[in-house]
N, C-alpha and C. Protein backbone atom coordinates (compact mmCIF):
# COMPACT_ATOMS: atom_id res chain seq x y z
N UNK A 1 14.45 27.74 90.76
CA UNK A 1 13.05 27.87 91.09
C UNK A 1 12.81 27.31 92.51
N UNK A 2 12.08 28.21 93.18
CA UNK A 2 12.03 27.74 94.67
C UNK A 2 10.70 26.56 94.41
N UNK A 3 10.63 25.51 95.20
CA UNK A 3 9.99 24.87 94.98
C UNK A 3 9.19 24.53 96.28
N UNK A 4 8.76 25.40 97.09
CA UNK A 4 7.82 25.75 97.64
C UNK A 4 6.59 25.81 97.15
N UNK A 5 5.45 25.12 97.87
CA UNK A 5 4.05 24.96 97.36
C UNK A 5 3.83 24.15 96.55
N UNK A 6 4.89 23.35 95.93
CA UNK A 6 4.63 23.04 94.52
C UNK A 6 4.13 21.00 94.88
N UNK A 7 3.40 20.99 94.07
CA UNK A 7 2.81 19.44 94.15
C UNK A 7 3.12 19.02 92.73
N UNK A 8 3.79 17.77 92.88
CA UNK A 8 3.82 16.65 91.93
C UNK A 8 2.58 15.63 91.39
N UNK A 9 2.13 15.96 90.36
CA UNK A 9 1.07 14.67 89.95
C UNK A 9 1.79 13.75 89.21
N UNK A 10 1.23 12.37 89.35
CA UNK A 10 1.67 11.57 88.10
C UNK A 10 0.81 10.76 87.98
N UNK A 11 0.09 10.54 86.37
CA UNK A 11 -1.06 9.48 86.47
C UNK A 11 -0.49 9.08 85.04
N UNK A 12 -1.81 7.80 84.73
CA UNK A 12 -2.05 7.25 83.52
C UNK A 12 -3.43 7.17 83.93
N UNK A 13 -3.91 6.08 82.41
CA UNK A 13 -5.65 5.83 82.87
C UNK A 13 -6.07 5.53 83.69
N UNK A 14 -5.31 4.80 84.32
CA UNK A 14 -5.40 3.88 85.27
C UNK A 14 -5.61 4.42 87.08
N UNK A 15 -4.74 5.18 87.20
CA UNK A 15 -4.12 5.79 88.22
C UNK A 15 -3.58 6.92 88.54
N UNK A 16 -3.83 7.74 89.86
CA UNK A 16 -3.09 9.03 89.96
C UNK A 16 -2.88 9.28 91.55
N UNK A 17 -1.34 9.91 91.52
CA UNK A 17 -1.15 10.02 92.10
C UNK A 17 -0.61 11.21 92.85
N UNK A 18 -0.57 12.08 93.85
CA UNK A 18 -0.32 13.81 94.16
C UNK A 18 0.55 13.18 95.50
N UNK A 19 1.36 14.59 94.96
CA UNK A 19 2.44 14.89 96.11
C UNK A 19 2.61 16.46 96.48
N UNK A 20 2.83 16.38 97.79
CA UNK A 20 3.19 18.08 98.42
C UNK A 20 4.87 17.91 98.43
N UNK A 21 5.51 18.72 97.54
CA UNK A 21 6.62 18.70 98.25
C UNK A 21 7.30 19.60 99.28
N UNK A 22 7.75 19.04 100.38
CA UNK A 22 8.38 19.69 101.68
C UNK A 22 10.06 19.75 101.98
N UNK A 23 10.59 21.14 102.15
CA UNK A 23 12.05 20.99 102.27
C UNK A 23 12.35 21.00 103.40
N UNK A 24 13.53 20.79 103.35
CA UNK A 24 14.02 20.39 104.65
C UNK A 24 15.70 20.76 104.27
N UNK A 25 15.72 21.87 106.00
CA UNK A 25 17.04 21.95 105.47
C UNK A 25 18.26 21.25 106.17
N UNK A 26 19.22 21.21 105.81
CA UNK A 26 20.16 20.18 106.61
C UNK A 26 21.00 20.82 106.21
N UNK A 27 22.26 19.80 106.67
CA UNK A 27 23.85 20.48 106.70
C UNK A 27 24.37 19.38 106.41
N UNK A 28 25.61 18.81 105.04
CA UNK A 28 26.46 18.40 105.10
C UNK A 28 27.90 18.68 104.75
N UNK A 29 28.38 18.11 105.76
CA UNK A 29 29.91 18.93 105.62
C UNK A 29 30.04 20.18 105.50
N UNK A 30 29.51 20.89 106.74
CA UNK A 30 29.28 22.39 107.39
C UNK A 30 28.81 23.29 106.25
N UNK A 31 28.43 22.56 105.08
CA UNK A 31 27.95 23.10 104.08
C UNK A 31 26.35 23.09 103.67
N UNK A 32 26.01 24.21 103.89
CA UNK A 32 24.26 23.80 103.83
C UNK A 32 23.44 23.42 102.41
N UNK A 33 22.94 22.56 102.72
CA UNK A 33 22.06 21.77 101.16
C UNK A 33 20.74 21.58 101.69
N UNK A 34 19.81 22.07 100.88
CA UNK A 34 18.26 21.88 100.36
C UNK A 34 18.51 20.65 100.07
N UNK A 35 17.43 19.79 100.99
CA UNK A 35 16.77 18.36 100.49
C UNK A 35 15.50 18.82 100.90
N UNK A 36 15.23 17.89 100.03
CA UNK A 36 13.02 17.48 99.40
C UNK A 36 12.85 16.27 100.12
N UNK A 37 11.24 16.35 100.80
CA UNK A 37 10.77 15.05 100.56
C UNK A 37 9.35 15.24 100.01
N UNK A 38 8.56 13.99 99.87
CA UNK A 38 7.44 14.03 99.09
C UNK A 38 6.63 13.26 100.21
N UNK A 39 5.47 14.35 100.22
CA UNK A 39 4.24 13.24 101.16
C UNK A 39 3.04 13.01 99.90
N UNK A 40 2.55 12.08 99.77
CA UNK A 40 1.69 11.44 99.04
C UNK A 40 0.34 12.66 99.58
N UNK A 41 -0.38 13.05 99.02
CA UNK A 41 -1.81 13.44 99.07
C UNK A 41 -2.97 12.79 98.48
N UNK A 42 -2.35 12.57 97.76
CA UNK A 42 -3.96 11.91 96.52
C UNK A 42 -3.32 10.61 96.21
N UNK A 43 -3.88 9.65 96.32
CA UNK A 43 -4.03 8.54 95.16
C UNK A 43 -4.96 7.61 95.32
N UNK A 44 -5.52 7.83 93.66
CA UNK A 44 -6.21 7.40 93.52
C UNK A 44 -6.73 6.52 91.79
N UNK A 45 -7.51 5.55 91.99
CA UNK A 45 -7.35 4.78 90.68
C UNK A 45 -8.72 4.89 90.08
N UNK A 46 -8.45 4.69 88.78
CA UNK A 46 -9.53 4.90 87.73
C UNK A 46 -9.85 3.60 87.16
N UNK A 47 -10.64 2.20 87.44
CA UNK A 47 -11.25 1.29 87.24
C UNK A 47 -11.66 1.03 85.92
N UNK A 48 -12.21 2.45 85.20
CA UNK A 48 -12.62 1.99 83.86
C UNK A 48 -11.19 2.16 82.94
N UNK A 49 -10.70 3.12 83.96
CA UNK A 49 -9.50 3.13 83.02
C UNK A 49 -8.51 1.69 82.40
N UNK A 50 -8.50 0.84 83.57
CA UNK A 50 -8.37 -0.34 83.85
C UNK A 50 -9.10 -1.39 83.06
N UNK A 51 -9.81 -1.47 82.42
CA UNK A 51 -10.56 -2.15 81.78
C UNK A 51 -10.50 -2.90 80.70
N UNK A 52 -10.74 -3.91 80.16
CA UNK A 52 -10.10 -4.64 79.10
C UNK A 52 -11.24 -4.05 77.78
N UNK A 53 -10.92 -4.50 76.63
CA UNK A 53 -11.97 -4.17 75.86
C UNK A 53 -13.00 -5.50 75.30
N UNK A 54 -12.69 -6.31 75.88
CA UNK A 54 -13.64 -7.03 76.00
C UNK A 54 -14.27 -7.78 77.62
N UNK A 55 -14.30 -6.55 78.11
CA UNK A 55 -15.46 -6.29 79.23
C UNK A 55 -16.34 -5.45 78.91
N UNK A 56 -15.99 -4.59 78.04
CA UNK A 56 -16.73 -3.31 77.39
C UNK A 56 -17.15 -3.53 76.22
N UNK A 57 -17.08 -4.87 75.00
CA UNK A 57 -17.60 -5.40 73.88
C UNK A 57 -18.05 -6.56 73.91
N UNK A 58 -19.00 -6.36 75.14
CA UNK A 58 -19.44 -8.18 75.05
C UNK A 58 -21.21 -7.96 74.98
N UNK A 59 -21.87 -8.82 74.48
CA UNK A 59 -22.74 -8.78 74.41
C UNK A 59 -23.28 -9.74 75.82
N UNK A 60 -24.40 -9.84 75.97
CA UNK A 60 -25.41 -10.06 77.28
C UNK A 60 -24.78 -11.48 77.85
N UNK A 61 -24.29 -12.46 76.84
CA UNK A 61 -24.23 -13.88 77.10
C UNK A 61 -22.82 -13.99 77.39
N UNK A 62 -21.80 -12.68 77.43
CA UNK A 62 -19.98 -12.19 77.28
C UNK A 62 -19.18 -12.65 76.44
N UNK A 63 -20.31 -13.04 74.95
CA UNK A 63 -18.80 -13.17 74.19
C UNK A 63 -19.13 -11.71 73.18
N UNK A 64 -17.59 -11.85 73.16
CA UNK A 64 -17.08 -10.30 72.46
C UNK A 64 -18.01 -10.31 71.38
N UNK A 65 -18.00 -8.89 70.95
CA UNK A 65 -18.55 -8.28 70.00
C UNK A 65 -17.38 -8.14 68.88
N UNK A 66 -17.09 -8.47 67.71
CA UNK A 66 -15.98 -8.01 67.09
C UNK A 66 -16.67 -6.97 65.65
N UNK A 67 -16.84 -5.63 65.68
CA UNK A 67 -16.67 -4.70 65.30
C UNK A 67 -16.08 -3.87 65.23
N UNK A 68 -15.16 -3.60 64.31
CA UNK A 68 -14.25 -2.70 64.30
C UNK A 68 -14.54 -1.57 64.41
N UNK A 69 -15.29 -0.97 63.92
CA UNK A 69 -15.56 0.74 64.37
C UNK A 69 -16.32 0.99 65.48
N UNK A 70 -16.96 0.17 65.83
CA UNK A 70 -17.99 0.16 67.18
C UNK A 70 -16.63 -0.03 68.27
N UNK A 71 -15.98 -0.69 68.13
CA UNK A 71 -14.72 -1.11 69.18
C UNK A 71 -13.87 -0.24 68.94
N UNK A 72 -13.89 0.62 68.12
CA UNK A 72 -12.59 2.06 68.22
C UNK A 72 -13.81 3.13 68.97
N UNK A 73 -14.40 3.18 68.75
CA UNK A 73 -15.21 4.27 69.03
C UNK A 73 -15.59 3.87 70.44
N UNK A 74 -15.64 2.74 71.13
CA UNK A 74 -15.81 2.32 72.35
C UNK A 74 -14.60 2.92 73.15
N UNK A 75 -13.20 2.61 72.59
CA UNK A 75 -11.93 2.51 73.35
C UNK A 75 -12.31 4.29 73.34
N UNK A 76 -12.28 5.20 72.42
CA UNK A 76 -11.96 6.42 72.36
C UNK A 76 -13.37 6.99 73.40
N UNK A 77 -14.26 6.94 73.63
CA UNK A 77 -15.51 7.40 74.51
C UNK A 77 -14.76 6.78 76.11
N UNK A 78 -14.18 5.95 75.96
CA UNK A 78 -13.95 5.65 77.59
C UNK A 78 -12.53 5.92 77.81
N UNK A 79 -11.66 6.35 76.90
CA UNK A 79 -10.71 7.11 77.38
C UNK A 79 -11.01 8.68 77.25
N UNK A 80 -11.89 9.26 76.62
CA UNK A 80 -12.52 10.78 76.86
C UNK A 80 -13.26 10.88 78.46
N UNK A 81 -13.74 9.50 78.69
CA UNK A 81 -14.78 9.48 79.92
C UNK A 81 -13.63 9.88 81.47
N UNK A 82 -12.56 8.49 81.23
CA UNK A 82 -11.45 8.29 82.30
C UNK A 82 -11.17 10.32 82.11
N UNK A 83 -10.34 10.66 81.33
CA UNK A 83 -9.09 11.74 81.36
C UNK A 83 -10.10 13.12 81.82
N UNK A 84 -11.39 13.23 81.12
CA UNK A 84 -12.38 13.71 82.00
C UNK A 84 -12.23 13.64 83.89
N UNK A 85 -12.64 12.77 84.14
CA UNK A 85 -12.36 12.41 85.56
C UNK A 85 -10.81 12.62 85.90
N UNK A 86 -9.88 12.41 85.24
CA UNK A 86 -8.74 13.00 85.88
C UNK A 86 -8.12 14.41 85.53
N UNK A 87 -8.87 15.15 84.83
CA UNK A 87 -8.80 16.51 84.78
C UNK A 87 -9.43 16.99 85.62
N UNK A 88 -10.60 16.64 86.21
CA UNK A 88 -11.61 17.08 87.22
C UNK A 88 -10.83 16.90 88.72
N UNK A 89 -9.73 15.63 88.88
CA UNK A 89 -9.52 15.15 90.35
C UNK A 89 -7.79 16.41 90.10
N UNK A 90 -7.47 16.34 89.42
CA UNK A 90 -6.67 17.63 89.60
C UNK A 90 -6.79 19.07 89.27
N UNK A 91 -8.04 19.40 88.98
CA UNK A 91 -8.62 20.66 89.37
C UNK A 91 -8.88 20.79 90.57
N UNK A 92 -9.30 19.35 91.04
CA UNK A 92 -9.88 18.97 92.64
C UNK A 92 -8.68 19.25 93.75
N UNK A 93 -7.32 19.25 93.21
CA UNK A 93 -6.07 18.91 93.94
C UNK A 93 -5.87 20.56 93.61
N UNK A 94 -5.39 20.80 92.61
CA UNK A 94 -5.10 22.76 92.36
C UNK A 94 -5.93 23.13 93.39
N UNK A 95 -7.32 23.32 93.42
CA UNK A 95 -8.08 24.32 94.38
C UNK A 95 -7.99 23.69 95.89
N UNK A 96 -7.60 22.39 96.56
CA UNK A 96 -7.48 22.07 97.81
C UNK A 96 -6.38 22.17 98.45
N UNK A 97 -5.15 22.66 97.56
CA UNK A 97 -4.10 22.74 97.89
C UNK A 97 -3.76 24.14 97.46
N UNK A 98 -4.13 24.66 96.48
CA UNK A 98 -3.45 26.31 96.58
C UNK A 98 -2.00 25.94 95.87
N UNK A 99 -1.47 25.40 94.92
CA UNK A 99 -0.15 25.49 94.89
C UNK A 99 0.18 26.40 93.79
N UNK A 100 1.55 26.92 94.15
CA UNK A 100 2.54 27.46 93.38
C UNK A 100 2.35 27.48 91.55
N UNK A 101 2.84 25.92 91.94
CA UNK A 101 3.01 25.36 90.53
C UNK A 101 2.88 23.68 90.86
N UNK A 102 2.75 23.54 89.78
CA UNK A 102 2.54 21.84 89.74
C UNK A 102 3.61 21.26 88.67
N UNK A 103 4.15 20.30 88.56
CA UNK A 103 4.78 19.18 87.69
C UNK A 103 3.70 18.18 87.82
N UNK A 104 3.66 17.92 86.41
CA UNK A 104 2.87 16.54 85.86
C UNK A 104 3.67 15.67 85.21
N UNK A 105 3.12 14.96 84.96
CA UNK A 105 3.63 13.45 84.27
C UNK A 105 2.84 12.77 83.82
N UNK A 106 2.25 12.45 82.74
CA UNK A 106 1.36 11.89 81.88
C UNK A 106 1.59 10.71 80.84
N UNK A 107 1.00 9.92 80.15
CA UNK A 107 1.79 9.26 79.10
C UNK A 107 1.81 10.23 77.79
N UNK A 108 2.93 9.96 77.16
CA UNK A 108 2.74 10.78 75.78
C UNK A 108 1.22 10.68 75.06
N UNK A 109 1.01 9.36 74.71
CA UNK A 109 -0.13 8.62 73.69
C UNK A 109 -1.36 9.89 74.40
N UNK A 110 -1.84 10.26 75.45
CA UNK A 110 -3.13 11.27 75.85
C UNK A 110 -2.59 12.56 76.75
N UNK A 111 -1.49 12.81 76.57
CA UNK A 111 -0.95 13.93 76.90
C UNK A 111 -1.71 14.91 76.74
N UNK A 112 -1.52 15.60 75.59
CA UNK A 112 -2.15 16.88 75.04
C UNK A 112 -3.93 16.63 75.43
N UNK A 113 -4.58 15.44 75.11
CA UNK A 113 -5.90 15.66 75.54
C UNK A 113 -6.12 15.93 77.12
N UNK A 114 -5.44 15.23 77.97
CA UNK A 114 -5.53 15.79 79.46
C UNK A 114 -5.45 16.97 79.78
N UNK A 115 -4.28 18.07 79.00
CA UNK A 115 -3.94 19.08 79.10
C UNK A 115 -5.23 20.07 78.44
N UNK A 116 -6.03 20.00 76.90
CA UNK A 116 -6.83 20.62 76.67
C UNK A 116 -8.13 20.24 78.13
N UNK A 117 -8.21 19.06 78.49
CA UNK A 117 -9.73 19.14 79.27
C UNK A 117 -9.32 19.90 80.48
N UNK A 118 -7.82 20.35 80.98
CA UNK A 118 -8.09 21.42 82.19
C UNK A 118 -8.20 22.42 81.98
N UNK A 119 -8.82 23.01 83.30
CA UNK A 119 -9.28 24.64 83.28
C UNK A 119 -8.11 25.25 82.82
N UNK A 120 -7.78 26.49 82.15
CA UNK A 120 -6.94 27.12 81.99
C UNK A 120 -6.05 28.32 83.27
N UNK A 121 -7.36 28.20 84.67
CA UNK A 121 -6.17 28.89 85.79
C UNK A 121 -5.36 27.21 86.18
N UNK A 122 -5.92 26.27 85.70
CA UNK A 122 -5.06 25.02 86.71
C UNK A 122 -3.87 24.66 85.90
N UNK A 123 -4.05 25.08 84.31
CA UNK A 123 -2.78 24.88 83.04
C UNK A 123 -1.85 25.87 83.58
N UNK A 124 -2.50 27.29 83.89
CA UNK A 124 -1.41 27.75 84.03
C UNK A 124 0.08 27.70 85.20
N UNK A 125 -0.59 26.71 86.52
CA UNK A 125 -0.05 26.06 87.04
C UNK A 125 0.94 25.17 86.78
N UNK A 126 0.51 24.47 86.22
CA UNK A 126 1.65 23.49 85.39
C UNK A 126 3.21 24.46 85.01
N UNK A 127 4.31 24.08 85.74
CA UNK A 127 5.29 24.43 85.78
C UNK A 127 6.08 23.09 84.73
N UNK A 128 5.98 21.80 84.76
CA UNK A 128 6.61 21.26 83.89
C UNK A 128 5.37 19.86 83.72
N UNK A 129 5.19 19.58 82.41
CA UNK A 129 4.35 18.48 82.23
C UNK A 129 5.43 17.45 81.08
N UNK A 130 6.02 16.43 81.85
CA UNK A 130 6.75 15.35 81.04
C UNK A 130 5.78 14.48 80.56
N UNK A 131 5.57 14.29 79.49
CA UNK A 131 5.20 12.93 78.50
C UNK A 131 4.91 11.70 78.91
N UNK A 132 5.90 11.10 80.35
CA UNK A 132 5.67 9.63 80.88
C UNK A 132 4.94 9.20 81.23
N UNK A 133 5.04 8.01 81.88
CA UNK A 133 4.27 7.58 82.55
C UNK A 133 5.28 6.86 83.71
N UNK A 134 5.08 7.82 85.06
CA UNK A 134 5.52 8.20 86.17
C UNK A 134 4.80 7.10 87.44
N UNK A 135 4.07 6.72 86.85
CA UNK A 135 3.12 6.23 88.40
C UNK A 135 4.12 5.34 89.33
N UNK A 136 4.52 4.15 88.43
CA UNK A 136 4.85 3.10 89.27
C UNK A 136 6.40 3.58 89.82
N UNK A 137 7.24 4.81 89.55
CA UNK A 137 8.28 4.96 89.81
C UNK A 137 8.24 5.43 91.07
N UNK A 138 9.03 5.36 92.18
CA UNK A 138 9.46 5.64 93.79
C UNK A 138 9.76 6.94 93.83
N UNK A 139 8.86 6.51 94.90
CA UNK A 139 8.95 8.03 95.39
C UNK A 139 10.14 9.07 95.76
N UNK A 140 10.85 7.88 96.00
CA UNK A 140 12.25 8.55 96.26
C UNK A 140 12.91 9.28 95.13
N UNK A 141 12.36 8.75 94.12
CA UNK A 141 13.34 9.02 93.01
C UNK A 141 12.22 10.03 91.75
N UNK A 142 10.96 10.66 92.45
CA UNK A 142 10.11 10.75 91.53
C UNK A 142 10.87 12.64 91.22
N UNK A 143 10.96 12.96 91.83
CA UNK A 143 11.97 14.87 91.70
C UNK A 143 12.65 14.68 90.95
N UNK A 144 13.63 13.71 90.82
CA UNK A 144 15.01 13.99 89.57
C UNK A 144 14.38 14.06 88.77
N UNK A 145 13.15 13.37 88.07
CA UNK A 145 12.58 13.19 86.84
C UNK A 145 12.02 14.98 86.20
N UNK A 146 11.56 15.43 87.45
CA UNK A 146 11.21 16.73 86.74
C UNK A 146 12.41 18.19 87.49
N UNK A 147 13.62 18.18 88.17
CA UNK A 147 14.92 18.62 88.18
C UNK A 147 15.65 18.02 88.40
N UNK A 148 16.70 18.63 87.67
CA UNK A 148 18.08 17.69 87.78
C UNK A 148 19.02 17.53 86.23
């Protein structure tokens, strides 16, 4: 697969991050080899994603609220709220960039919900979507993860 056009995302709740990848061709040992590099485009972080749940279950005076169904139903509305916003910032990345195809990287645990909240021309983009959680890994090393 030529991998022209193609941009790398990798987020969690927390964080996301886009890449253009650019080839470059070289020569070793009078033998010619395709190398990649990756320029960063997007990154950017999600604050609520970040959030403890008792910043978000405290009552006026900050001590926690301990309700159990009020506090599941809290965690699940502000992770619908976050993956919202990061379905939106890579619809935002598909249409400013025009690419090919995309590789994602997600955590397993909200995988599939990230994937239902995008548009279906930006799904069909998606050339490979791995399960992880990719963010904090180098850049150098972020391509093997999705060939190789």
């Amino acid at each position: 697969m030529k991998l022209e056009n193609t941009i790398i995302i990798v987020a969690d709740l927390g964080e996301l991050k886009a890449y253009k990848i650019h080839e470059n061709d070289g020569s070793l040992s009078g033998e010619f080899e395709n190398s990649y590099r990756l320029e960063m485009i997007v990154d950017e972080n999600f604050i609520e994603g970040r959030k403890k749940m008792s910043e978000l279950m405290s009552d006026s005076t900050g001590r926690m609220i301990h309700d159990t169904l009020e506090e599941h139903n809290a965690i699940i509305e502000k992770d619908n709220r976050v993956l919202k916003d990061i379905a939106k910032t890579i619809e935002g990345i598909a249409e400013d960039q025009e690419p090919n195809h995309i590789f994602l990287a997600f955590p397993k645990e909200h995988n599939n919900e990230l994937i239902e909240k995008l548009r279906y021309d930006v799904k069909d983009l998606i050339e490979k979507n791995l399960p992880h959680d990719l963010v904090k890994t180098d850049k150098s090393k972020l391509l093997s993860h999705f060939i190789g």
